[in-house]
Protein backbone atom coordinates (compact mmCIF):
# COMPACT_ATOMS: atom_id res chain seq x y z
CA UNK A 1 -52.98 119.76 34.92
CA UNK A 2 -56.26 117.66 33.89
CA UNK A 3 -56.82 114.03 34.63
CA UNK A 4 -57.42 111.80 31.21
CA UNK A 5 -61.04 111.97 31.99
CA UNK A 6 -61.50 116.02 32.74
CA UNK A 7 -62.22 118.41 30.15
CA UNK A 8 -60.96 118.07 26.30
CA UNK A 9 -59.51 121.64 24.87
CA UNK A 10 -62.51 121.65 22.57
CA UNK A 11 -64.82 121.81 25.46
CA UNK A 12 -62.94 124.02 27.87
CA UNK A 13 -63.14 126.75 24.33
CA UNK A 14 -66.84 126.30 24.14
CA UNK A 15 -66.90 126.98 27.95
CA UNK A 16 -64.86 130.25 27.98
CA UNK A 17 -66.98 131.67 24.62
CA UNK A 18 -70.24 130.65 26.54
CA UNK A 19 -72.23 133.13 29.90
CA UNK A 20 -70.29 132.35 33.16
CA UNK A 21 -73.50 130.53 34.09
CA UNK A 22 -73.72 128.51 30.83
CA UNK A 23 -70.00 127.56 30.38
CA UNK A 24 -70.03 125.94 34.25
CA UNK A 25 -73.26 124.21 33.54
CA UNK A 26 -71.06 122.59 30.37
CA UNK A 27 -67.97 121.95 32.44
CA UNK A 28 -69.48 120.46 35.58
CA UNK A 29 -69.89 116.94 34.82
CA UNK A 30 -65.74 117.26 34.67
CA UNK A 31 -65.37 120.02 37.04
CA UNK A 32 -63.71 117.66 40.09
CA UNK A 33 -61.52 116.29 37.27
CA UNK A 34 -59.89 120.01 36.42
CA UNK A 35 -57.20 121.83 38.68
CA UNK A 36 -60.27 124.45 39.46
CA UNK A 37 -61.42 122.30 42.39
CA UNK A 38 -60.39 123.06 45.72
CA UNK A 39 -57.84 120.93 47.14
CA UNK A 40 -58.47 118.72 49.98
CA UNK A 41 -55.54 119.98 51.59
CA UNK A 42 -56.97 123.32 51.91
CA UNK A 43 -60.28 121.91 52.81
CA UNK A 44 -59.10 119.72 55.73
CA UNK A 45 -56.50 122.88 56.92
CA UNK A 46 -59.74 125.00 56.56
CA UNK A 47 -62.04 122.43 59.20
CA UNK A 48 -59.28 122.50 61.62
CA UNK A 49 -58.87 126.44 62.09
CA UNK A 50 -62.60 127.03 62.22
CA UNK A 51 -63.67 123.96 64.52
CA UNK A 52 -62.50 125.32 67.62
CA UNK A 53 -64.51 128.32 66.43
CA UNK A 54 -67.84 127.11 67.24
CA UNK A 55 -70.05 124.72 67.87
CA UNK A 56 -72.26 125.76 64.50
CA UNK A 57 -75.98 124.77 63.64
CA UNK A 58 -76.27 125.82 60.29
CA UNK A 59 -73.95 126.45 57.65
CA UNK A 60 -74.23 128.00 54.13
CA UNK A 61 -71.70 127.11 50.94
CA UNK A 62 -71.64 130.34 49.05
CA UNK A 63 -71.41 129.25 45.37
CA UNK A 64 -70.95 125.96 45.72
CA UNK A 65 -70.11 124.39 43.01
CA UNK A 66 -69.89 120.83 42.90
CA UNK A 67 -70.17 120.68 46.58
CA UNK A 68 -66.47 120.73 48.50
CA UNK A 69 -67.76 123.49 50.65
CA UNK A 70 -70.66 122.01 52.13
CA UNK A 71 -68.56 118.56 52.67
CA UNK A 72 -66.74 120.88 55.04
CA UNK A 73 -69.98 122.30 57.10
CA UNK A 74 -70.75 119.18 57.43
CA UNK A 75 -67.83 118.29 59.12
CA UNK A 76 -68.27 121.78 61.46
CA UNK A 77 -72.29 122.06 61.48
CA UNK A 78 -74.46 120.12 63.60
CA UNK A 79 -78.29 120.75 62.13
CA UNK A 80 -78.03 121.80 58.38
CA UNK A 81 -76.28 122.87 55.83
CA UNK A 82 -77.05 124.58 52.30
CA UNK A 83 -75.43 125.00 49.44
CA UNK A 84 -76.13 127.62 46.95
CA UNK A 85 -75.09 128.28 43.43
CA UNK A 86 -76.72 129.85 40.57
CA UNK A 87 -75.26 126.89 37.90
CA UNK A 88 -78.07 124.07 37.54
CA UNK A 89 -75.35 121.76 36.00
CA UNK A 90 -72.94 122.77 39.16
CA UNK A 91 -75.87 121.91 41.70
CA UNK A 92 -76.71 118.76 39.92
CA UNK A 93 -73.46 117.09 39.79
CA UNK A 94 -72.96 118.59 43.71
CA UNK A 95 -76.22 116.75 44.40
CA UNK A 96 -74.89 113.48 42.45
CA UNK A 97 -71.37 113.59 44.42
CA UNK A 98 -72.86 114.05 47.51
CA UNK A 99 -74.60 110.40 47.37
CA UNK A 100 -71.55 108.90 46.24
CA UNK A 101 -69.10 110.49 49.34
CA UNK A 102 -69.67 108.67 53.26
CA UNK A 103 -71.19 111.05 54.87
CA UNK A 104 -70.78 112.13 58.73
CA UNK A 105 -72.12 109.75 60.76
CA UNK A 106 -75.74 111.62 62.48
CA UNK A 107 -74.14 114.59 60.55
CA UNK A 108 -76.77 117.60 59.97
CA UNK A 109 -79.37 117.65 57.10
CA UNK A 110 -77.85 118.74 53.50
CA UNK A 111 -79.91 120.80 50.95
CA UNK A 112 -79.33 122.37 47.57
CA UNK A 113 -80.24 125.60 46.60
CA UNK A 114 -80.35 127.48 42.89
CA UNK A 115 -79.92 131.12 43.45
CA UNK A 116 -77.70 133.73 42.46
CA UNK A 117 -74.78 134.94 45.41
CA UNK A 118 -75.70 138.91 44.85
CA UNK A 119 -79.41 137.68 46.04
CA UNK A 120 -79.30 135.54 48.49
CA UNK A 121 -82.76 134.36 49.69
CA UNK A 122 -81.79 133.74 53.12
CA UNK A 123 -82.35 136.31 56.17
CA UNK A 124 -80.68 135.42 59.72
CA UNK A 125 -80.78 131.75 59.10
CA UNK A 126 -76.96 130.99 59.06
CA UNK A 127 -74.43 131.00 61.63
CA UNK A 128 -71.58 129.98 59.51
CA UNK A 129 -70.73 130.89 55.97
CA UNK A 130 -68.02 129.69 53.63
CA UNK A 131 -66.86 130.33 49.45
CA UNK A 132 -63.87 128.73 48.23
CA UNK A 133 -62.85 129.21 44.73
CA UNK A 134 -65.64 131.31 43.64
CA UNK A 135 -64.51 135.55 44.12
CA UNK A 136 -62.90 135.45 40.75
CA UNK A 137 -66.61 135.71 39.22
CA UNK A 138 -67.12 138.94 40.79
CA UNK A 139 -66.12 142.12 39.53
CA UNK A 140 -64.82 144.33 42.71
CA UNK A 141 -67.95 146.95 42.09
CA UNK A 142 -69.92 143.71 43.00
CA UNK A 143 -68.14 142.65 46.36
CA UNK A 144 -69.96 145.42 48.54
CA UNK A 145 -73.04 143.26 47.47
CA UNK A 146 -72.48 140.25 47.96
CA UNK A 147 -70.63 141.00 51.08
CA UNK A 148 -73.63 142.30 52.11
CA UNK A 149 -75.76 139.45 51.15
CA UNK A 150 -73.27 137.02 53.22
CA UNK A 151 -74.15 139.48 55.72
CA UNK A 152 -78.16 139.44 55.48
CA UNK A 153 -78.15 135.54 55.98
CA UNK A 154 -75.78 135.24 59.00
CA UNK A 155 -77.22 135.81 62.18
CA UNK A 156 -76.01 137.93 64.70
CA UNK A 157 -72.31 136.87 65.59
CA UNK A 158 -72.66 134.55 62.37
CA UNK A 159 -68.93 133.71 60.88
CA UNK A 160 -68.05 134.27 57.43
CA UNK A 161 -65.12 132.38 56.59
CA UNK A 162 -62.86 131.75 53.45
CA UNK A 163 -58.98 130.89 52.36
CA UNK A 164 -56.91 133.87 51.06
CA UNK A 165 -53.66 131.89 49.23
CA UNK A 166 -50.58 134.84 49.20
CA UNK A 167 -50.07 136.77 46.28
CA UNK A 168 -47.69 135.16 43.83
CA UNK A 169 -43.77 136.99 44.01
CA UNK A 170 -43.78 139.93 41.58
CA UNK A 171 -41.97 138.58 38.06
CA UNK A 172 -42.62 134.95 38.98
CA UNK A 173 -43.60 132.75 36.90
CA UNK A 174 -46.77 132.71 38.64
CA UNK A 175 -47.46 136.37 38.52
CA UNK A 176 -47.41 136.58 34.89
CA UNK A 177 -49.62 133.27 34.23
CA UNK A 178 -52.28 135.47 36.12
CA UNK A 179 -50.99 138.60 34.68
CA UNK A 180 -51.80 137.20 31.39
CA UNK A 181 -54.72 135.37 31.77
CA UNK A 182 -56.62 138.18 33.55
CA UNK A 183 -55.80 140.30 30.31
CA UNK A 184 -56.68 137.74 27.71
CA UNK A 185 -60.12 137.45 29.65
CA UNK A 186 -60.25 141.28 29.55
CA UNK A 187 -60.05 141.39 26.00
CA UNK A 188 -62.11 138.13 25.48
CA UNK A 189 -65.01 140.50 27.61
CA UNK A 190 -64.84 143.47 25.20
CA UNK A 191 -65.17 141.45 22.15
CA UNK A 192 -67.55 138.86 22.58
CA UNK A 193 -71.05 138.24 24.43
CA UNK A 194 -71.99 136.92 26.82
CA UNK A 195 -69.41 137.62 29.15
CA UNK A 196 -67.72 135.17 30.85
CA UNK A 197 -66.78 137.02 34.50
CA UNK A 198 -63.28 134.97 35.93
CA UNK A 199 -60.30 136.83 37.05
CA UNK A 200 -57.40 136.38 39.57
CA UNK A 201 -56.39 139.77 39.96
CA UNK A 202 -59.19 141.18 40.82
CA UNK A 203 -59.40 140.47 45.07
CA UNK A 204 -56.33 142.30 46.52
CA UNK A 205 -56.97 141.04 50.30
CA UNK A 206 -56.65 144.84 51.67
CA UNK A 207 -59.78 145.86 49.11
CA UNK A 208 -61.27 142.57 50.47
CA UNK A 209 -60.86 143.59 54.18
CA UNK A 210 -62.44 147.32 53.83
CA UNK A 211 -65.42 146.38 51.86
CA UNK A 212 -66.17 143.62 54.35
CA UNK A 213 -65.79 145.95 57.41
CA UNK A 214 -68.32 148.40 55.27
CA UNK A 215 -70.68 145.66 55.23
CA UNK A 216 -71.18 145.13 59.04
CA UNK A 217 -68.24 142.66 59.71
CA UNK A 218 -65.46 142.40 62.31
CA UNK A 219 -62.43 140.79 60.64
CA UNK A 220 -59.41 138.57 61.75
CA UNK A 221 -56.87 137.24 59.44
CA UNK A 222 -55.52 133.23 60.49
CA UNK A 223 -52.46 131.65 58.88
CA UNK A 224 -53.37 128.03 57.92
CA UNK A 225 -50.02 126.47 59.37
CA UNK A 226 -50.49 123.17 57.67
CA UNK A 227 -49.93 124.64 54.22
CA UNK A 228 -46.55 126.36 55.09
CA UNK A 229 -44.81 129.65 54.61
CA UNK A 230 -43.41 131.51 51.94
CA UNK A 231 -39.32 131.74 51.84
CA UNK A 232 -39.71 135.08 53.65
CA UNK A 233 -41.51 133.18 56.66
CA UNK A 234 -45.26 134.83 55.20
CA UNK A 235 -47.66 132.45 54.94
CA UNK A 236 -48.99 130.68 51.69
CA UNK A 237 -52.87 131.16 52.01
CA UNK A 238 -54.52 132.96 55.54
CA UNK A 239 -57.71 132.12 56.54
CA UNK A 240 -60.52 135.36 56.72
CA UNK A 241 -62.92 134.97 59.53
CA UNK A 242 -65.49 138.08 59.53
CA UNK A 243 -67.97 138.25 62.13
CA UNK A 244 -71.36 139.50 61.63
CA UNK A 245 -71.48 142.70 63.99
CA UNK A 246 -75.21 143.13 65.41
């Protein structure tokens, strides 16, 4: 699962005992080394269902870790784009990789903002939003907040976009990796502080869908075709486009 040069177990156990904050400042020097980055594959299948959704001025990377977001608004966005995560250590290491990747030639501006995702300090400034990777850090009591904060920075008709992969088969192997690391996190939680907030259970896509139409948003769902379908014909990861109504 990890490259030679990603994470040793020794740090990946001072990571999970440390604040959610904390432990990703500690892993993000690594973090494009571990299996916790998004893959390009999604990435690139994400650019090509949203392109022919705009044109876009300005886009914001909710929690944006070491950056993969924003290298996609700046494939879609033709002024600016921000990314925003409340790790220093994730921000740094974004800001690092970013002058190491070619960038878009005449592509828009690129900034680099610490805050936390449940207080955005943006107001109608966005027209395009996108997370990938990051809902696992909120508990579901949060998501009507920071739905809401997505919300507050979009303008009027802004997009908020992000992958949804399929829920893994019921008894699959799959199912009960989850299954079991949700509950060892769980436990983990109750015994120790600070808390370190990561689960994979926790965003069932129907929950998802209501709390984003109670936060002002119109919502489609869009298979990404280039990542395939399920042996029923489903498909393995839709994209969510919510539109900011008014």
């Amino acid at each position: 699962m990890f490259t030679p040069s990603g994470p040793t177990f020794r740090e990946l156990a001072v990571q999970a005992l440390s604040s959610t904050e904390h432990g990703y400042d500690l892993l993000a020097p690594k973090f494009d080394e571990t299996p916790f980055r998004t893959s390009e594959r999604l990435l690139d299948a994400v650019v090509h269902a949203v392109r022919p959704l705009g044109p876009f001025s300005s886009g914001l990377d909710v929690c944006c870790g070491t950056g993969a977001g924003v290298g996609v608004l700046s494939q879609l966005c033709e002024d600016r784009v921000t990314g925003v995560d409340f790790s220093a250590g994730m921000l740094a290491e974004a800001r690092r990789s970013a002058g190491t990747r070619p960038g878009v030639p005449g592509g828009p501006a690129v900034s680099w903002v610490r805050a936390d995702a449940r207080a955005l300090p943006f107001e109608r400034a966005f027209d395009l939003a996108v997370s990938f990777g990051a809902f696992g850090h909120f508990l579901p009591r949060e998501r009507p907040l920071l739905f809401g904060q997505v919300h507050k920075a979009l303008r009027p008709g802004g997009r908020f976009v992000f992958p949804v992969p399929a829920p893994p088969r019921i008894g699959s192997r799959l199912y009960w990796t989850l299954w079991g690391f949700d509950t060892a996190m769980r436990v983990r939680n109750l015994l120790w502080r600070p808390r370190f907030v990561m689960y994979y259970r926790t965003w069932r896509l129907p929950d998802v869908l209501a709390d984003l139409g109670r936060a002002g948003f119109s919502v489609e769902l869009d298979p990404l075709k280039e990542l395939g379908r399920r042996a029923d014909g489903s498909p393995r990861c839709r994209l969510v486009i919510a539109t900011r109504r008014g």
